[in-house]
C-alpha atoms as a PDB file:
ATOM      1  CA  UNK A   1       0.000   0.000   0.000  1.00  0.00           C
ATOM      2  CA  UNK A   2       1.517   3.239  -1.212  1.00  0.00           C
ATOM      3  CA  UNK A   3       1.375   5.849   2.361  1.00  0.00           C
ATOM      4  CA  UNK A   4      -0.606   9.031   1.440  1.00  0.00           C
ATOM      5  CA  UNK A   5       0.651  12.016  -0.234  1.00  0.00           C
ATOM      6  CA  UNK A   6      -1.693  14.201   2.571  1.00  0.00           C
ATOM      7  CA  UNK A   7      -2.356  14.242   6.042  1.00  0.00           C
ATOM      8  CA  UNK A   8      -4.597  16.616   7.740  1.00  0.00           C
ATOM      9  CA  UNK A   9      -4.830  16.973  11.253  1.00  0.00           C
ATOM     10  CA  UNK A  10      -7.090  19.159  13.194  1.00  0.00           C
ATOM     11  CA  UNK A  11      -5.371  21.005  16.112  1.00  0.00           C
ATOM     12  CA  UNK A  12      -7.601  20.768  19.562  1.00  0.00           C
ATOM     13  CA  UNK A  13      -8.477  17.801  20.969  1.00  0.00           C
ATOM     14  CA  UNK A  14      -6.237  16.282  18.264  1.00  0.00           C
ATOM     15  CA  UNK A  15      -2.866  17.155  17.574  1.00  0.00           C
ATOM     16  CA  UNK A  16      -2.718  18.925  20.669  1.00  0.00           C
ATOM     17  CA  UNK A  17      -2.943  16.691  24.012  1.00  0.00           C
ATOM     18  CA  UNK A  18      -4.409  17.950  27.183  1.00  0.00           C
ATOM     19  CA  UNK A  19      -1.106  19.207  28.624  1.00  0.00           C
ATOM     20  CA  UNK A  20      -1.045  21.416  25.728  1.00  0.00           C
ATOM     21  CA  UNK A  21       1.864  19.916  23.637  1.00  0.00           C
ATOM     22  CA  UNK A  22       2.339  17.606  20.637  1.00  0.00           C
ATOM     23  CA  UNK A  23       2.920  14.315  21.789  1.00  0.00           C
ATOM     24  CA  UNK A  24       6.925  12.971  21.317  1.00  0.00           C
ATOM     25  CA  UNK A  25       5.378  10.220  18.826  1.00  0.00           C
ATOM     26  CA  UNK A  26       3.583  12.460  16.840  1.00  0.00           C
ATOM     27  CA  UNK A  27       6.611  14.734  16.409  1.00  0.00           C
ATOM     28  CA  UNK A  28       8.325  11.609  15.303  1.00  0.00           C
ATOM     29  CA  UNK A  29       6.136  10.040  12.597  1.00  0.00           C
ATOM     30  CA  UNK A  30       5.314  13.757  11.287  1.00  0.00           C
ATOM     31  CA  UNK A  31       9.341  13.823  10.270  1.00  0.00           C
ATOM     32  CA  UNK A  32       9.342  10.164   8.758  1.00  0.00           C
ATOM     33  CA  UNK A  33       5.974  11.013   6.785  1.00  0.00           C
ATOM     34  CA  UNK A  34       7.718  14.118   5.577  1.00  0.00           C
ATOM     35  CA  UNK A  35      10.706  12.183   4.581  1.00  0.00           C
ATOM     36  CA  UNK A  36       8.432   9.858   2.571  1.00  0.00           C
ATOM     37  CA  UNK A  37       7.163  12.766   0.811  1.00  0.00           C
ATOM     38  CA  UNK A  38       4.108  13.434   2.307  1.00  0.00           C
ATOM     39  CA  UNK A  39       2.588  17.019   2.944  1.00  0.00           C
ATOM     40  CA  UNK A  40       1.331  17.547   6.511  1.00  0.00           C
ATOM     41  CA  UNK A  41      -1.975  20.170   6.850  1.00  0.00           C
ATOM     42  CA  UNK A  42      -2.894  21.536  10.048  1.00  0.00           C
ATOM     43  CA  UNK A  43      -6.565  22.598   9.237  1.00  0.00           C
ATOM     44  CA  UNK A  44      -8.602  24.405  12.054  1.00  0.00           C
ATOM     45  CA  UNK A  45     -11.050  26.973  12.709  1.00  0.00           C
ATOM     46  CA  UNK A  46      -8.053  28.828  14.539  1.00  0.00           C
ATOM     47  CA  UNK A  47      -7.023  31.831  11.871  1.00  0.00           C
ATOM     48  CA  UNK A  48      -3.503  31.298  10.119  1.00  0.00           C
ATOM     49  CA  UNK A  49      -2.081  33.728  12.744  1.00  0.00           C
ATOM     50  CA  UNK A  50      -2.954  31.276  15.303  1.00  0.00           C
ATOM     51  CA  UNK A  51      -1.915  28.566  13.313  1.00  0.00           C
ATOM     52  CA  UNK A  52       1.335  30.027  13.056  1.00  0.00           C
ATOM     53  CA  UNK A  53       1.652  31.112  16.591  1.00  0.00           C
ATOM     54  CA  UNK A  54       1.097  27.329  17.136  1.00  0.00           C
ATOM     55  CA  UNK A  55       3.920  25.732  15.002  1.00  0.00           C
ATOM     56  CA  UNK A  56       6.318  28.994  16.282  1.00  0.00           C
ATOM     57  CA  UNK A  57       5.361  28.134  20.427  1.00  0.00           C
ATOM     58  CA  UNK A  58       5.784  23.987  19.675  1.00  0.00           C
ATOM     59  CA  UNK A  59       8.879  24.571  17.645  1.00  0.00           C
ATOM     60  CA  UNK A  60       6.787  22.500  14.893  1.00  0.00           C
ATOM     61  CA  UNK A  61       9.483  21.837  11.896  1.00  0.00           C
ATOM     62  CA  UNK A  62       6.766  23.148   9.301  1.00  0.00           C
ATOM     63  CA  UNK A  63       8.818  22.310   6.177  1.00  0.00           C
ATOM     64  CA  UNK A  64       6.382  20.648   4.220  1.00  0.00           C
ATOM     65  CA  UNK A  65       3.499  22.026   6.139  1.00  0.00           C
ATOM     66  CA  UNK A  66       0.504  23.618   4.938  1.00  0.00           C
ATOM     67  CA  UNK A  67      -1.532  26.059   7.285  1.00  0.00           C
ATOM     68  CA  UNK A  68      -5.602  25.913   6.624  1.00  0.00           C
ATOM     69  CA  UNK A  69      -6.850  27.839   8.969  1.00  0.00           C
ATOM     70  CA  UNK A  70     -10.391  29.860   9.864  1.00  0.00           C
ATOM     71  CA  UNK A  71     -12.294  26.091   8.374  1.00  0.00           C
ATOM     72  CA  UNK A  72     -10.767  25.717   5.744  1.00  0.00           C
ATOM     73  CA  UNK A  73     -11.575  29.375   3.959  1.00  0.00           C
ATOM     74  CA  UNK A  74      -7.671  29.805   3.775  1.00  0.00           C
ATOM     75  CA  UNK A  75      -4.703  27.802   3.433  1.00  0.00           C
ATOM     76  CA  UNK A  76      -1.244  29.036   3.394  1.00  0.00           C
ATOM     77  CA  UNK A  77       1.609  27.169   2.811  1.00  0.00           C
ATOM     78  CA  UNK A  78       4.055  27.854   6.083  1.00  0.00           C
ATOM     79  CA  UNK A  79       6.551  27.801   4.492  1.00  0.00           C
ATOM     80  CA  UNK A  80       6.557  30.439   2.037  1.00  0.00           C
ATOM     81  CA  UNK A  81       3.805  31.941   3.053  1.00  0.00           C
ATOM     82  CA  UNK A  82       2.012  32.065  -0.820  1.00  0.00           C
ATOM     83  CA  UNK A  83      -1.674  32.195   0.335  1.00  0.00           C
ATOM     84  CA  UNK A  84      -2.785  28.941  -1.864  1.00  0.00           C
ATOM     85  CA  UNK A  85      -6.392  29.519  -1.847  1.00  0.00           C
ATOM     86  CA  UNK A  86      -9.041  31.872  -0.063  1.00  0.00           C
ATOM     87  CA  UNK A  87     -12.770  32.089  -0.324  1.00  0.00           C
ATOM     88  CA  UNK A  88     -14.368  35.216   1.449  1.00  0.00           C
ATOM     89  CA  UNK A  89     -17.708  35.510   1.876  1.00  0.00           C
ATOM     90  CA  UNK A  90     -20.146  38.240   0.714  1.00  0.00           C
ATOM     91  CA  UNK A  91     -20.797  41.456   2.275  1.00  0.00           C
ATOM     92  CA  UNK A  92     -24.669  41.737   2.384  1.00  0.00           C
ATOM     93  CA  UNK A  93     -24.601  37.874   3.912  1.00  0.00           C
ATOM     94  CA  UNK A  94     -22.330  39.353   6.427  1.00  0.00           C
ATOM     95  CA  UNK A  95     -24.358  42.215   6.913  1.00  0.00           C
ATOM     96  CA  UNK A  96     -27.861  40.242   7.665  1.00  0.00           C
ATOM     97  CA  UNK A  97     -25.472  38.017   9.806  1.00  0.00           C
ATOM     98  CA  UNK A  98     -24.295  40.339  12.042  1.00  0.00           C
ATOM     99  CA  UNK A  99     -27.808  42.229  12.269  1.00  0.00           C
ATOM    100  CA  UNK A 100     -29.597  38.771  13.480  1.00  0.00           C
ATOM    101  CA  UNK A 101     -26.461  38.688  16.390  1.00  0.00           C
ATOM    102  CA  UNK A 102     -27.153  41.702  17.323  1.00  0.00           C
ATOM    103  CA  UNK A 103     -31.156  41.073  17.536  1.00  0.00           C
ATOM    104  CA  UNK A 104     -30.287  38.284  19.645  1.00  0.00           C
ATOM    105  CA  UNK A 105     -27.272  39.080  22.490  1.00  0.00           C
ATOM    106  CA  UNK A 106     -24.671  37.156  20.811  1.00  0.00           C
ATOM    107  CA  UNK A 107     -21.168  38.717  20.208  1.00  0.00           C
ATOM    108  CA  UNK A 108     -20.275  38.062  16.639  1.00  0.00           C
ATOM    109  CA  UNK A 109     -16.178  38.463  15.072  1.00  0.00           C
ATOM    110  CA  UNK A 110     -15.144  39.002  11.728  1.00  0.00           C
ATOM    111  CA  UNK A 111     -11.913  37.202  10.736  1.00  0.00           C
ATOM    112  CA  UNK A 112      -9.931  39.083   8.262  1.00  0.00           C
ATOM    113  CA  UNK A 113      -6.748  37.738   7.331  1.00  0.00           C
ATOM    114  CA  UNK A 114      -4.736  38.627  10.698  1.00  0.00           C
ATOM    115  CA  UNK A 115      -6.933  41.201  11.581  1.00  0.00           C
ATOM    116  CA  UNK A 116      -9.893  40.125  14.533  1.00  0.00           C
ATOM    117  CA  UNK A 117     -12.796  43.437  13.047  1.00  0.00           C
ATOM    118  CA  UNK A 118     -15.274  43.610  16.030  1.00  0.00           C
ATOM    119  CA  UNK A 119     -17.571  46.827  17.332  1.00  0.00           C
ATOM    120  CA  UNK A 120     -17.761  45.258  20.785  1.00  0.00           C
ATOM    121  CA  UNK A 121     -13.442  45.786  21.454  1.00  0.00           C
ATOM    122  CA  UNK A 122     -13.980  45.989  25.011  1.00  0.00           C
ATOM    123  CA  UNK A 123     -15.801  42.306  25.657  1.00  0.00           C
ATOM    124  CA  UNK A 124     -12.871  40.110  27.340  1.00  0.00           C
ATOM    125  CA  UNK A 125     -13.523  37.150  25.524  1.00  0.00           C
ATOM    126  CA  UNK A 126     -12.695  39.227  22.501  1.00  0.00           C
ATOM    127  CA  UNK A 127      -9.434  40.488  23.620  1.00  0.00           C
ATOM    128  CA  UNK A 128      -9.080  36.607  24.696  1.00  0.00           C
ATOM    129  CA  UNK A 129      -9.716  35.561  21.247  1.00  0.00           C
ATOM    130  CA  UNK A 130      -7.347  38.568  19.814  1.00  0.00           C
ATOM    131  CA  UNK A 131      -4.439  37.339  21.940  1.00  0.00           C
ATOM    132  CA  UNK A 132      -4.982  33.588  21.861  1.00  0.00           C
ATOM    133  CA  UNK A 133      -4.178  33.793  17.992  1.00  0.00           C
ATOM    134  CA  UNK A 134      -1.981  36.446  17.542  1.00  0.00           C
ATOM    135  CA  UNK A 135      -4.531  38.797  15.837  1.00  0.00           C
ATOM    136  CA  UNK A 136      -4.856  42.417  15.678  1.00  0.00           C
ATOM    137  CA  UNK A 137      -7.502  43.727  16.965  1.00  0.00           C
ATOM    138  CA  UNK A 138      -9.246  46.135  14.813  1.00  0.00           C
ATOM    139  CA  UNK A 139     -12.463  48.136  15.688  1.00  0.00           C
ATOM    140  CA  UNK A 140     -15.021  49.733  13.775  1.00  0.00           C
ATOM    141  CA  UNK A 141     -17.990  51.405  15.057  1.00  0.00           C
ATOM    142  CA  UNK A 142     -20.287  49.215  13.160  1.00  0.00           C
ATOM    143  CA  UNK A 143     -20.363  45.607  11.984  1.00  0.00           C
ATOM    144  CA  UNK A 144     -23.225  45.680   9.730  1.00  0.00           C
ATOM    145  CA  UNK A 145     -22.085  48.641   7.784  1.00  0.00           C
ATOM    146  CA  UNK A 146     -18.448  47.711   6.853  1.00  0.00           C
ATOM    147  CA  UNK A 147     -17.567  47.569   2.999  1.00  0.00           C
ATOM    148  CA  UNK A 148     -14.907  45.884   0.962  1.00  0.00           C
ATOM    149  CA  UNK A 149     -12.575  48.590   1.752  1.00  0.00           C
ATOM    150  CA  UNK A 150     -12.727  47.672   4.912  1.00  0.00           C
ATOM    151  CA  UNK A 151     -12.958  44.156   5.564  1.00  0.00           C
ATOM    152  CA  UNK A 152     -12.589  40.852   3.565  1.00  0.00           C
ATOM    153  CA  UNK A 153     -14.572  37.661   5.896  1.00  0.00           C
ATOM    154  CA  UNK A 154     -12.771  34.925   5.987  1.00  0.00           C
ATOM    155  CA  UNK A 155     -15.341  33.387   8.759  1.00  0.00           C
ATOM    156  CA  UNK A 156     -17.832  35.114  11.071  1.00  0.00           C
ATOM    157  CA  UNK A 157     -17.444  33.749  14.919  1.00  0.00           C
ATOM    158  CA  UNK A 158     -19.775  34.432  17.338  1.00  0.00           C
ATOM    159  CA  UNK A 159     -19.902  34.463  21.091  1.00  0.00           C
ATOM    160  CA  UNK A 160     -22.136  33.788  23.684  1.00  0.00           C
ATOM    161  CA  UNK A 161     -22.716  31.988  27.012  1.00  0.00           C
ATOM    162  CA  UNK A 162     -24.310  28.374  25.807  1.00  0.00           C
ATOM    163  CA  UNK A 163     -27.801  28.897  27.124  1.00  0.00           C
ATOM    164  CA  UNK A 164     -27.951  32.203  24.191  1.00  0.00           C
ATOM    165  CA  UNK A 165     -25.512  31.182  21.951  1.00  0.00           C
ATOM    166  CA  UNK A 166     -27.668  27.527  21.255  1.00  0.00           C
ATOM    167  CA  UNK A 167     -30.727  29.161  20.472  1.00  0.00           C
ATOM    168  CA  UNK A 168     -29.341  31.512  17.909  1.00  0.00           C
ATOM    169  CA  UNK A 169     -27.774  28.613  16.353  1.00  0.00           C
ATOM    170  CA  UNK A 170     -31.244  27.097  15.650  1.00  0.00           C
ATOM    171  CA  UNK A 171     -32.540  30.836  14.116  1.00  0.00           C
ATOM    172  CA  UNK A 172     -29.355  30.945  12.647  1.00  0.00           C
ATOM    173  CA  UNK A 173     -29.243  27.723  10.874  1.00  0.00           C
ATOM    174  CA  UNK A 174     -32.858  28.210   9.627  1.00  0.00           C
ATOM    175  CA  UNK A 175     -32.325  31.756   8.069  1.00  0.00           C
ATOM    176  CA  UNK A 176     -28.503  31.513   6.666  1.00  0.00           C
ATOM    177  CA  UNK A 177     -28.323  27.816   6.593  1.00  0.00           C
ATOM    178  CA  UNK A 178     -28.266  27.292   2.552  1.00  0.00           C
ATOM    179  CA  UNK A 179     -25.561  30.117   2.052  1.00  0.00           C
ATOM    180  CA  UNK A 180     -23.478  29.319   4.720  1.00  0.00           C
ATOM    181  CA  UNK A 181     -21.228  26.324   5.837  1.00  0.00           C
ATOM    182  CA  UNK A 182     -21.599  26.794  10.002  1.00  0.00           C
ATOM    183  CA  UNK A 183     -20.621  24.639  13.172  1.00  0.00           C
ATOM    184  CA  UNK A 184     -19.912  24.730  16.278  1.00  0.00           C
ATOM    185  CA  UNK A 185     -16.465  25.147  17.784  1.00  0.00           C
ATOM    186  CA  UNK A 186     -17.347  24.846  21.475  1.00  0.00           C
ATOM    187  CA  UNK A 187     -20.260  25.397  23.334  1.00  0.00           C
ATOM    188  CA  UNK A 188     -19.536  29.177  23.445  1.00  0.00           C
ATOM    189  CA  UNK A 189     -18.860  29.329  19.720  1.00  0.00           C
ATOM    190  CA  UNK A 190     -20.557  28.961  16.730  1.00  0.00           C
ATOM    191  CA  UNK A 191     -18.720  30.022  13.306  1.00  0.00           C
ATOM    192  CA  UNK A 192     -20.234  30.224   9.568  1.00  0.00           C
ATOM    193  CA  UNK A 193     -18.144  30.431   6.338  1.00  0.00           C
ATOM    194  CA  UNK A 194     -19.362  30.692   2.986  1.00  0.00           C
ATOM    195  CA  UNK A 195     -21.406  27.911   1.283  1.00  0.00           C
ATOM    196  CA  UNK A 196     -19.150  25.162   0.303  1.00  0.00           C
ATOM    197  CA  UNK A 197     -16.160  26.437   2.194  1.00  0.00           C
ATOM    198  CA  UNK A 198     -14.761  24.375   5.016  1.00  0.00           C
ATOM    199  CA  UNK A 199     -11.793  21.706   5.756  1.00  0.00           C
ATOM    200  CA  UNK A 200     -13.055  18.696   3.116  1.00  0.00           C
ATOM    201  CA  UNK A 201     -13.142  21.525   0.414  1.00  0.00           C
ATOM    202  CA  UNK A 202      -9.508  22.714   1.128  1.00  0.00           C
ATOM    203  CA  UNK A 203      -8.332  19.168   1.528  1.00  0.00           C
ATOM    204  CA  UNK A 204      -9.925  18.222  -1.893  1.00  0.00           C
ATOM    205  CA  UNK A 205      -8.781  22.390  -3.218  1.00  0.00           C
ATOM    206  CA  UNK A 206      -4.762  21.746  -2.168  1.00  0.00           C
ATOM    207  CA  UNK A 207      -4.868  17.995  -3.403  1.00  0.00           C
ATOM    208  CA  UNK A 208      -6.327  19.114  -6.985  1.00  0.00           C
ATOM    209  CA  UNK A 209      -3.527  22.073  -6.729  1.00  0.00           C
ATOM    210  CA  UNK A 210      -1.028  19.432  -6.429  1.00  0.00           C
ATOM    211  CA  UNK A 211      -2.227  16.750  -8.480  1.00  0.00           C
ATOM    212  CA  UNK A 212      -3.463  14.579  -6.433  1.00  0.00           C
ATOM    213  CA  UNK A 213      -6.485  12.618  -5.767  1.00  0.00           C
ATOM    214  CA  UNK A 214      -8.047  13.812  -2.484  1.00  0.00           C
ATOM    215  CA  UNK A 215      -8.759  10.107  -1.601  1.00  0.00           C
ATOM    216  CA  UNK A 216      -5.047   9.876  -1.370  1.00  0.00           C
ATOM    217  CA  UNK A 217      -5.082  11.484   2.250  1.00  0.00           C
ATOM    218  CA  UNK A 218      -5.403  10.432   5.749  1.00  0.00           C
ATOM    219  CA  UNK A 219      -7.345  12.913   8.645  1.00  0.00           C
ATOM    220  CA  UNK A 220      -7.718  13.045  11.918  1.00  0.00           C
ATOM    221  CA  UNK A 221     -10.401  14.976  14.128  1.00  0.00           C
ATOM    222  CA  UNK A 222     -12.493  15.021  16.833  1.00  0.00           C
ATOM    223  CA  UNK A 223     -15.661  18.051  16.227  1.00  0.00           C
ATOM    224  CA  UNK A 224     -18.034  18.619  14.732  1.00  0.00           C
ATOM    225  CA  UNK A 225     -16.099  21.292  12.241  1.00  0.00           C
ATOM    226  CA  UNK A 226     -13.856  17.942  11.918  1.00  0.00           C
ATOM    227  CA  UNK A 227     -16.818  15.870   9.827  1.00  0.00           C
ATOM    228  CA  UNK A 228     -15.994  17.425   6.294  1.00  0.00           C
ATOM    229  CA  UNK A 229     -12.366  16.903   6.565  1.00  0.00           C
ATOM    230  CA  UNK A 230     -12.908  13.225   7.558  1.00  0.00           C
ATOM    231  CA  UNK A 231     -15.385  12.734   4.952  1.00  0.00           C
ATOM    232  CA  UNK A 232     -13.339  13.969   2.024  1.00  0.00           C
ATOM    233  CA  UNK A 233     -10.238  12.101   2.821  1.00  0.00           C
ATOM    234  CA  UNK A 234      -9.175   8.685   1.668  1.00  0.00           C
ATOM    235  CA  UNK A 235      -9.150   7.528   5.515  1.00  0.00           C
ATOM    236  CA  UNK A 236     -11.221   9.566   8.046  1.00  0.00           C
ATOM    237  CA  UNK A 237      -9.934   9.027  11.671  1.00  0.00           C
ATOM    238  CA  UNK A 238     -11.563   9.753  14.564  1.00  0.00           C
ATOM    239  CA  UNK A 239      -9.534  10.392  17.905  1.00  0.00           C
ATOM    240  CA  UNK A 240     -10.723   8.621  21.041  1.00  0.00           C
ATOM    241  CA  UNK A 241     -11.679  11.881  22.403  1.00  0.00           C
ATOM    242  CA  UNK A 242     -13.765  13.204  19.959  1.00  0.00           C
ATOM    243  CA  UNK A 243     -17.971  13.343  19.995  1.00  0.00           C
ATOM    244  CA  UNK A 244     -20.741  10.658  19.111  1.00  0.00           C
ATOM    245  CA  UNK A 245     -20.954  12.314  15.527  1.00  0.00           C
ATOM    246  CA  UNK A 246     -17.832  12.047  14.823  1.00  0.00           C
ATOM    247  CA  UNK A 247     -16.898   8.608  16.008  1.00  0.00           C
ATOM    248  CA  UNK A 248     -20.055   7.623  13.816  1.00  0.00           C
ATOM    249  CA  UNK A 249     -18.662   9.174  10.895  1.00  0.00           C
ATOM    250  CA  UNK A 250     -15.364   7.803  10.524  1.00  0.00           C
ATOM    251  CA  UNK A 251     -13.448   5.069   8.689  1.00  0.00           C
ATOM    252  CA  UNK A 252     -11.661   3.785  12.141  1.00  0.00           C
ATOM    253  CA  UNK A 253     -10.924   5.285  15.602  1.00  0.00           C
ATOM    254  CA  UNK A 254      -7.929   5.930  16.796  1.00  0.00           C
ATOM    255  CA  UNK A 255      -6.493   6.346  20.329  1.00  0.00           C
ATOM    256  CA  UNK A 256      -7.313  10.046  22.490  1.00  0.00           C
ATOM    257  CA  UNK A 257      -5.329  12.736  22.026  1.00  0.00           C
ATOM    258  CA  UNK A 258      -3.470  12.098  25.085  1.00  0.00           C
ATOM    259  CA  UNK A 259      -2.668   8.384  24.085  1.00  0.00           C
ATOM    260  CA  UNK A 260      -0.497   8.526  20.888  1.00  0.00           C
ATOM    261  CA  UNK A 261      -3.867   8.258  18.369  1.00  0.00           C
ATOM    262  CA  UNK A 262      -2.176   9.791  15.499  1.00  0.00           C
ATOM    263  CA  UNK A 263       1.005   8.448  15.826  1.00  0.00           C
ATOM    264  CA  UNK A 264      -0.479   4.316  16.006  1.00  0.00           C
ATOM    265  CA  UNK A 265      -2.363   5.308  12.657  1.00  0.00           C
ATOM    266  CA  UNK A 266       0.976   6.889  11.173  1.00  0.00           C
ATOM    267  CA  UNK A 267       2.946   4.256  12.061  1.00  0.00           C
ATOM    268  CA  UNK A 268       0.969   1.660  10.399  1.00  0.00           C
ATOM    269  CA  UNK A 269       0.834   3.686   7.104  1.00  0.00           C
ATOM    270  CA  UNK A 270       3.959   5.077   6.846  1.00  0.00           C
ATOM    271  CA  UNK A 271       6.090   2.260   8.706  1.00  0.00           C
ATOM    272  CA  UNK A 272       4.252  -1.160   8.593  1.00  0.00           C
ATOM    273  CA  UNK A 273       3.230  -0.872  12.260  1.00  0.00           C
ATOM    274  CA  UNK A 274       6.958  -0.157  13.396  1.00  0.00           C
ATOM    275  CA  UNK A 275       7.155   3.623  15.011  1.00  0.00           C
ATOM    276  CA  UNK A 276       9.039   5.778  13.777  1.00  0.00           C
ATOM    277  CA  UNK A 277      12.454   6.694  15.268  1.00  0.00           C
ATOM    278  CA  UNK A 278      11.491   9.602  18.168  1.00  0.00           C
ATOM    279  CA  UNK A 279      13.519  12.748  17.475  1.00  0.00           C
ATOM    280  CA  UNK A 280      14.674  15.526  19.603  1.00  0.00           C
ATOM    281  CA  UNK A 281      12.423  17.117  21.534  1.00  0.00           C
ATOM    282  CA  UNK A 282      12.796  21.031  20.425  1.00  0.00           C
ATOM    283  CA  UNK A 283      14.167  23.728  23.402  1.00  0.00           C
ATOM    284  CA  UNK A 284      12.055  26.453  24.199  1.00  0.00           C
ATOM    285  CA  UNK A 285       8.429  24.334  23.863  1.00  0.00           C
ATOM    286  CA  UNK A 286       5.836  26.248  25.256  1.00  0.00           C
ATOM    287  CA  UNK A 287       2.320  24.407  25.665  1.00  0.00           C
ATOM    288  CA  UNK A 288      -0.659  25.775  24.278  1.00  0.00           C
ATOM    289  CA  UNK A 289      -2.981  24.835  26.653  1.00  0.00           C
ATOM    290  CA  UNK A 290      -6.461  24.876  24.739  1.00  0.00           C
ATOM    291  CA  UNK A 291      -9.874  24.929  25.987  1.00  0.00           C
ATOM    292  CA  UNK A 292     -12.043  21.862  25.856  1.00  0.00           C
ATOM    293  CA  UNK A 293     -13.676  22.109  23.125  1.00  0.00           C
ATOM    294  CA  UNK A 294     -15.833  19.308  22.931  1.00  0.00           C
ATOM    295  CA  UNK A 295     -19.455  19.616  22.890  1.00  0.00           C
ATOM    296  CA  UNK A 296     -21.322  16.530  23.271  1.00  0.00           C
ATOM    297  CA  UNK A 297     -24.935  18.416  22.378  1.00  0.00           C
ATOM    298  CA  UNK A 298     -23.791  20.205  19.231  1.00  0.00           C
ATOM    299  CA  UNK A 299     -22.504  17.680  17.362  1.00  0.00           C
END
């Protein structure tokens, strides 16, 4: 069996364990796979800034990597930097967005590139989102009357304690749910992208780019946000950790995110079962230690 050209791996409750690092086996089949020629996506509904403030505090070796952040809506290879695809989504849908938010208590965030555009600058849990991904914050007075010269959307997030933020999801979902591609992230977020954007489309987008068949990949994941990705790869994986929907969905489970999951599936495709040879573990490693993001209800 030829090893896949691709692997995508989502970041929380994935490639991240609960202490906040990447797991010494992981680190060790990522190098062999990249020896073997394979190119290694980190795809998340983090923003490339976070992505990259990721790889820079785990002292990732991102040669060969390829950053596909904010669901999938853009993908940069780490590298170089060349922005290989984006797909922003349209202004009016943003503005009706933004209105229903506002019509219902929920805080909502428009990604931009590196750039976190809110009008609520002083709500903690947007300075909290700013900071966790290395965004600037950038404030306008008013969301729903921003124009192209001031804002491309990569993704709208939105905010809110679980008890408001679930019930807008329903109104949500019923108003904007046939132009947008939306999820949850965690019970306190809930995130849209344009129709037919998210981490299965950028999967299938890069392997096209590169001549490949999509079907030629391997992906791991454990959300909701996750079930595209593992749908459009050759192999879906579910971690141990991850929700009912996803462990439904998937070609095989894996061990949690604490217990070496991607590394046992690596090592079987990329090494006939025998691990891979650990490496170094880098100086200067500092943990990222995510939220729980799991949310059993959302699916």
């Amino acid at each position: 069996m030829t090893p896949p050209a691709l692997i995508a791996v989502d970041i929380d409750g994935t490639l991240l364990a609960s202490d906040g690092t990447v797991l010494p086996g992981t680190r060790a089949e990522f190098a062999r796979a990249r020896e073997l020629g394979a190119t290694i996506v980190l795809a998340s509904g983090r923003p490339v800034a976070g992505l990259r403030r990721l790889v820079d505090r785990l002292k990732l070796d991102d040669r060969g990597f390829v950053l596909t952040g904010v669901n999938g809506a853009v993908s940069v290879d780490a590298g170089s930097g060349e922005v290989l695809g984006r797909h922003p989504m349209g202004l009016d849908l943003v503005h009706e967005i933004v209105t229903l938010a506002a019509e219902h208590g929920v805080i909502p965030m428009l990604c931009d590139g590196d750039d976190l555009v809110v009008d609520r600058p002083d709500d903690p849990q947007v300075d909290i989102e700013a900071e966790g991904n290395g965004l600037h914050l950038r404030a306008v007075p008013d969301l729903g009357a921003v124009t192209g010269d001031d804002v491309t959307v990569d993704k709208v997030l939105f905010y809110a304690r679980p008890a408001v933020l679930r019930p807008f999801a329903e109104v949500f979902v019923a108003r904007f749910g046939e132009a947008t591609e939306h999820s949850f992230s965690a019970p306190f977020y809930f995130e849209a992208t344009t129709r037919g954007v998210d981490k299965g489309s950028a999967l299938t987008d890069l392997a096209a780019a590169r001549g490949l068949d999509p079907r030629d990949s391997v992906a791991f994941g454990d959300n909701g946000n996750d079930l595209p990705l593992l749908r459009a790869a050759g192999l879906g994986v579910a971690m141990g950790n991850a929700i009912p929907a996803v462990l439904e969905a998937a070609d095989r489970v894996t061990a949690s995110h604490d217990d070496e999951g991607i590394a046992a599936v690596l090592a079987e495709l990329y090494g006939d079962g025998e691990p891979a040879p650990l490496v170094p573990e880098p100086e200067g490693v500092e943990p990222l230690h995510a939220l729980d993001l799991r949310d059993e209800e959302s699916g």
